[in-house]
Protein backbone atom coordinates (compact mmCIF):
# COMPACT_ATOMS: atom_id res chain seq x y z
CA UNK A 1 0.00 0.00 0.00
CA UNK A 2 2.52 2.36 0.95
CA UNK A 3 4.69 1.40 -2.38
CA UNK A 4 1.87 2.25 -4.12
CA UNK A 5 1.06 5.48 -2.52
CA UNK A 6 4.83 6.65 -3.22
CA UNK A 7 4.49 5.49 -6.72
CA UNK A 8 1.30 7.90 -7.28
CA UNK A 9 2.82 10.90 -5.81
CA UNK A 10 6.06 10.77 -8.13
CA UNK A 11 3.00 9.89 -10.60
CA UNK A 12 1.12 12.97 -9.97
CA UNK A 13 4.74 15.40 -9.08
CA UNK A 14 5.52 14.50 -12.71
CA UNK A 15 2.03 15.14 -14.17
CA UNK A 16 2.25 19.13 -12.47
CA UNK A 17 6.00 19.25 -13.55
CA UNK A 18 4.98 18.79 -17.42
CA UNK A 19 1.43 20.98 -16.99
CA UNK A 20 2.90 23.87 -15.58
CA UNK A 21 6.09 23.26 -16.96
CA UNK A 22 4.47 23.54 -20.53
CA UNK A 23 2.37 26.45 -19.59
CA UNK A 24 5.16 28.42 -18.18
CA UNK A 25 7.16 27.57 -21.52
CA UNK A 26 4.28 29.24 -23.95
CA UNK A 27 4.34 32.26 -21.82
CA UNK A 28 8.03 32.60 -21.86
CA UNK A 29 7.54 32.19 -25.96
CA UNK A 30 5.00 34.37 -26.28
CA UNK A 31 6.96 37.42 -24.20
CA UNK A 32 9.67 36.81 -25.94
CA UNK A 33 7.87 37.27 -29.47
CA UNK A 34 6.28 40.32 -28.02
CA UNK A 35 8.64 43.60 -29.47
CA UNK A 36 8.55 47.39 -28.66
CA UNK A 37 8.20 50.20 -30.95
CA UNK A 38 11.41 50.63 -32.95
CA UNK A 39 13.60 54.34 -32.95
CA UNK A 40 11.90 54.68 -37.14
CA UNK A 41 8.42 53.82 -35.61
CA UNK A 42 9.28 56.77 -32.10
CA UNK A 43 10.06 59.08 -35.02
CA UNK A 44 7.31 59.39 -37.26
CA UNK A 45 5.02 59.31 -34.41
CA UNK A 46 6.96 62.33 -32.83
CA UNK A 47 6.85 64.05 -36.47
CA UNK A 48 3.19 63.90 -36.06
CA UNK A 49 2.59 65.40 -33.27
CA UNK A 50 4.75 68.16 -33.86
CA UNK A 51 3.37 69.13 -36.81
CA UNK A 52 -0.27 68.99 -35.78
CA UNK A 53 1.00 71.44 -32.43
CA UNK A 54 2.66 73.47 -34.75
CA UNK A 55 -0.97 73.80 -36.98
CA UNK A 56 -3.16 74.13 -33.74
CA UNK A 57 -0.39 76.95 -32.37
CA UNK A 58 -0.30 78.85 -35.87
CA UNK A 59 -4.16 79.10 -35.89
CA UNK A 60 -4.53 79.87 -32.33
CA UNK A 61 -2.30 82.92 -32.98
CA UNK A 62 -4.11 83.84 -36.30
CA UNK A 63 -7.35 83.56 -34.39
CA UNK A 64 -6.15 85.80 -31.40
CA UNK A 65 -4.97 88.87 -33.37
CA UNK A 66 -7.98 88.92 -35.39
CA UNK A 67 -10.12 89.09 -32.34
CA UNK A 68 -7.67 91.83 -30.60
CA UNK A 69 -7.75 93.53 -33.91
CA UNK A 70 -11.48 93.66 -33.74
CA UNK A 71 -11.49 94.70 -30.06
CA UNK A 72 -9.00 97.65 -31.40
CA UNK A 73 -11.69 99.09 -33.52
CA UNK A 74 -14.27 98.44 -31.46
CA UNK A 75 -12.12 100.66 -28.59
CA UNK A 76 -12.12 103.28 -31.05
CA UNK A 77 -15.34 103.28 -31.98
CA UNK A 78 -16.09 104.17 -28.35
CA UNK A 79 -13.80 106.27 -27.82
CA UNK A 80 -15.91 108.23 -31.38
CA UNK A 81 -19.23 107.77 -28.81
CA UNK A 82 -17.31 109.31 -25.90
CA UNK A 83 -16.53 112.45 -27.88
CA UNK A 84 -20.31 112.38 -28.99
CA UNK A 85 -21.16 111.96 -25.40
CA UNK A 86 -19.05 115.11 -24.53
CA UNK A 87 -19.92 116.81 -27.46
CA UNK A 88 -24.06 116.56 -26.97
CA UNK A 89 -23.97 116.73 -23.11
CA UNK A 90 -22.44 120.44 -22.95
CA UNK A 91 -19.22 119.01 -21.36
CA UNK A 92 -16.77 121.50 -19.47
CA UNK A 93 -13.76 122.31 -21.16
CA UNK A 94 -11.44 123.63 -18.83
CA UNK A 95 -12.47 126.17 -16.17
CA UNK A 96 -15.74 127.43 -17.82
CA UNK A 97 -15.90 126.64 -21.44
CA UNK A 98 -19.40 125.00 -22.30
CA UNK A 99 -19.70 125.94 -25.79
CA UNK A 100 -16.90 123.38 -27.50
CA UNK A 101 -17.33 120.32 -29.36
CA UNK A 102 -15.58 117.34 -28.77
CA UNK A 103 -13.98 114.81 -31.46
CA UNK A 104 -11.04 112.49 -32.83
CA UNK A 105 -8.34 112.89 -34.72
CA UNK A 106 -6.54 110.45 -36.72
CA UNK A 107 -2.99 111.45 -38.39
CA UNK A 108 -1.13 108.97 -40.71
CA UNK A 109 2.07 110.75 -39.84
CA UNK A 110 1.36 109.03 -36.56
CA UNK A 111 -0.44 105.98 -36.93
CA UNK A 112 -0.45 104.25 -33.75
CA UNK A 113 -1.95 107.59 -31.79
CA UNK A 114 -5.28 109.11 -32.08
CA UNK A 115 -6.35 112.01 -30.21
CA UNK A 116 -9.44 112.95 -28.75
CA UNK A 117 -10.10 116.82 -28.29
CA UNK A 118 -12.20 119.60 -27.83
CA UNK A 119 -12.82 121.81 -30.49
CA UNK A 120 -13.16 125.93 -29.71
CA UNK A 121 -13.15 127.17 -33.10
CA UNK A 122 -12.44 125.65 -36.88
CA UNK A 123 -14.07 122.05 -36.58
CA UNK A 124 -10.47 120.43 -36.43
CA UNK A 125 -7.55 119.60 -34.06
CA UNK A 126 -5.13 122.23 -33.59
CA UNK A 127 -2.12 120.79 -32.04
CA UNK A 128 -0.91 124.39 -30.44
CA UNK A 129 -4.12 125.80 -29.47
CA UNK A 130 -4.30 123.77 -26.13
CA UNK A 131 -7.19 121.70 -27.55
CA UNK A 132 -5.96 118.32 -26.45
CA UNK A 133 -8.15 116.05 -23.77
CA UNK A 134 -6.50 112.41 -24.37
CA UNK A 135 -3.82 110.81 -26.31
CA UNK A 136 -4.66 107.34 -27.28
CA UNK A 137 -1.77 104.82 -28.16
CA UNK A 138 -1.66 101.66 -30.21
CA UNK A 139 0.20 98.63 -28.77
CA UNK A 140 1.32 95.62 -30.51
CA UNK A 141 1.88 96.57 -33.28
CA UNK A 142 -1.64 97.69 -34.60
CA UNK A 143 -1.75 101.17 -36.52
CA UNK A 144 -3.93 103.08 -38.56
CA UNK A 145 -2.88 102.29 -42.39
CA UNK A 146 -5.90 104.46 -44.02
CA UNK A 147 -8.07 107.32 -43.90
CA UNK A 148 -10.85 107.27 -46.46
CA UNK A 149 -13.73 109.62 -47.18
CA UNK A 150 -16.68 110.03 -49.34
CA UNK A 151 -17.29 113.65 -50.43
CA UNK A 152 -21.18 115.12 -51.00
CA UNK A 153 -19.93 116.26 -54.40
CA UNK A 154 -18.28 112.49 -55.32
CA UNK A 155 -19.98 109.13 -54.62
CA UNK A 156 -16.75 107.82 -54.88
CA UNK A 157 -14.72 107.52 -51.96
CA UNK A 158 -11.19 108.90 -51.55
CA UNK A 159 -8.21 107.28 -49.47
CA UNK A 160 -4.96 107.99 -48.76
CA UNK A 161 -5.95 110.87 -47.01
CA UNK A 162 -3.57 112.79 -44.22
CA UNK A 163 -5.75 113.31 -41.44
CA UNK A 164 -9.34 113.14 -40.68
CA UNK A 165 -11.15 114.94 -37.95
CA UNK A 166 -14.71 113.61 -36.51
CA UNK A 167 -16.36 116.34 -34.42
CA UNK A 168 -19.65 115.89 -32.31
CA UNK A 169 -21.25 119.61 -31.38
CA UNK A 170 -24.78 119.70 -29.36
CA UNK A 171 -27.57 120.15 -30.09
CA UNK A 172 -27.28 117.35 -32.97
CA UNK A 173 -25.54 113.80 -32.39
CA UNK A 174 -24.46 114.27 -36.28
CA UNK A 175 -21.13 113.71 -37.06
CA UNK A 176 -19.21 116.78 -38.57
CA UNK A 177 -16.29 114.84 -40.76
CA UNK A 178 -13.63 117.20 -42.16
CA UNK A 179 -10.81 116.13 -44.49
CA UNK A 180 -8.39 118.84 -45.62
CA UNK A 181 -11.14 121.53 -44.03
CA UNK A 182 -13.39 120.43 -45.85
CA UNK A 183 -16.99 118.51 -44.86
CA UNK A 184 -17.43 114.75 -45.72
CA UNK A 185 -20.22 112.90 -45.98
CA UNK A 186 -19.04 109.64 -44.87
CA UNK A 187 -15.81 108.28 -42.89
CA UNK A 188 -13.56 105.24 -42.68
CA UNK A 189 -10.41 104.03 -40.72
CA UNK A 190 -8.68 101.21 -41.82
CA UNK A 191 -6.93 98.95 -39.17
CA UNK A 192 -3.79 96.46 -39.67
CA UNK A 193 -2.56 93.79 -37.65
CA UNK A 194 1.11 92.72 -37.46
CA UNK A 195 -0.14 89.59 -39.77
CA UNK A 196 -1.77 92.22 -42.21
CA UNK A 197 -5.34 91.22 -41.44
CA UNK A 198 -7.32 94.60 -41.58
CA UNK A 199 -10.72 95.85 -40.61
CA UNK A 200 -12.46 99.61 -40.82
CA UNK A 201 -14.22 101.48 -38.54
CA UNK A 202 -17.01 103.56 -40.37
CA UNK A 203 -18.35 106.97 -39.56
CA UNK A 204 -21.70 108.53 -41.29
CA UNK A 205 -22.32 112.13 -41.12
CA UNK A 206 -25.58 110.95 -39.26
CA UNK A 207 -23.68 110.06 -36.32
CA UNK A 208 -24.13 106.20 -36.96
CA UNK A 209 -20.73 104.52 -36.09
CA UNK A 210 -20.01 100.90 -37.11
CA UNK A 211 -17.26 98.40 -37.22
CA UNK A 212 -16.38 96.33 -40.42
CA UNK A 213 -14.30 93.76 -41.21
CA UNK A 214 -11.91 93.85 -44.59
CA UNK A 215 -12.26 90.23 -45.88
């Protein structure tokens, strides 16, 4: 009996010893056909990715200095409804001066300043008659790159103009637009971005002030 109970266990030890010895075997095969990714494989992956940062970076930048070009104009544009503000709501100039309008002035000479001033006599700025309330700069780059009007005696509108003055005088919230002196019917800034993207602010004679985009 006890012969035979020996001869089972060295039975049964050599039955486990081939079971797990054969299972352990296919594992050890299959790790040691599993591979990594080779240095080619590392590289074109890495290539990838870099260029679609690269693409998501470049249009994240396009996208953010079209929208600070548009807030630009847009700040300009109010700064045009502040003057009209002044200009309608008998502000003080000075120590007791009620009667002056109040406007903008745009320069090419100086394209990344605008001035907004009151007005005591003529309808435009004069730089040495002590007409100045606020001097506006441009950061980053952004200028002014056009003046344009449209004359009542030509539908056609005229650019390249040096300076443009936009005056707002009560009792009216019309827009009195000089160019060269002389009256305008109709207004426009033009905007540029470092990247060259562009957009307009327009004035009417009305008073209506709007904010376009240059496609």
């Amino acid at each position: 009996m006890k012969s035979k109970l020996i001869a089972y266990s060295v039975q049964l030890t050599e039955y486990v010893r081939r079971v797990f010895g054969f299972q352990l075997s296919t594992v050890n095969c299959q790790l040691s056909t599993a591979r990594g990714f080779t240095l080619i494989e590392l590289m074109v992956v890495t290539g990838i990715l870099v260029v679609i940062t690269s693409l998501i970076l470049a249009n994240n930048t396009r996208f953010g200095g079209a929208v600070l070009l548009e807030n630009l104009a847009y700040d300009i544009a109010l700064s045009m409804r502040k003057a009209q503000t002044y200009g309608i709501a008998v502000r003080r100039f000075g120590t007791d001066d009620f009667s002056a309008g109040y406007g903008v002035n745009f320069t090419l000479a100086t394209p990344a300043v605008y001035i907004l001033f009151a007005d005591k006599e003529n309808g435009i700025y004069d730089t040495g008659n002590s007409e100045l309330v606020e001097s506006v700069s441009i950061q980053g780059g952004y200028k002014i790159v056009d003046l344009c009007a449209t004359s009542p005696s030509r539908p056609s509108e005229t650019c390249g103009l040096s300076s443009l003055d936009i005056l707002f005088k009560r009792p009216e919230p019309d827009a009195f637009i000089r160019a060269g002196g002389n009256l305008q019917e109709k207004a426009r800034i033009i905007l540029e971005s470092p990247r060259g993207n562009r957009t307009s602010i327009i004035v009417e004679a009305s008073g209506q002030i709007a904010v376009e985009k240059i496609l």
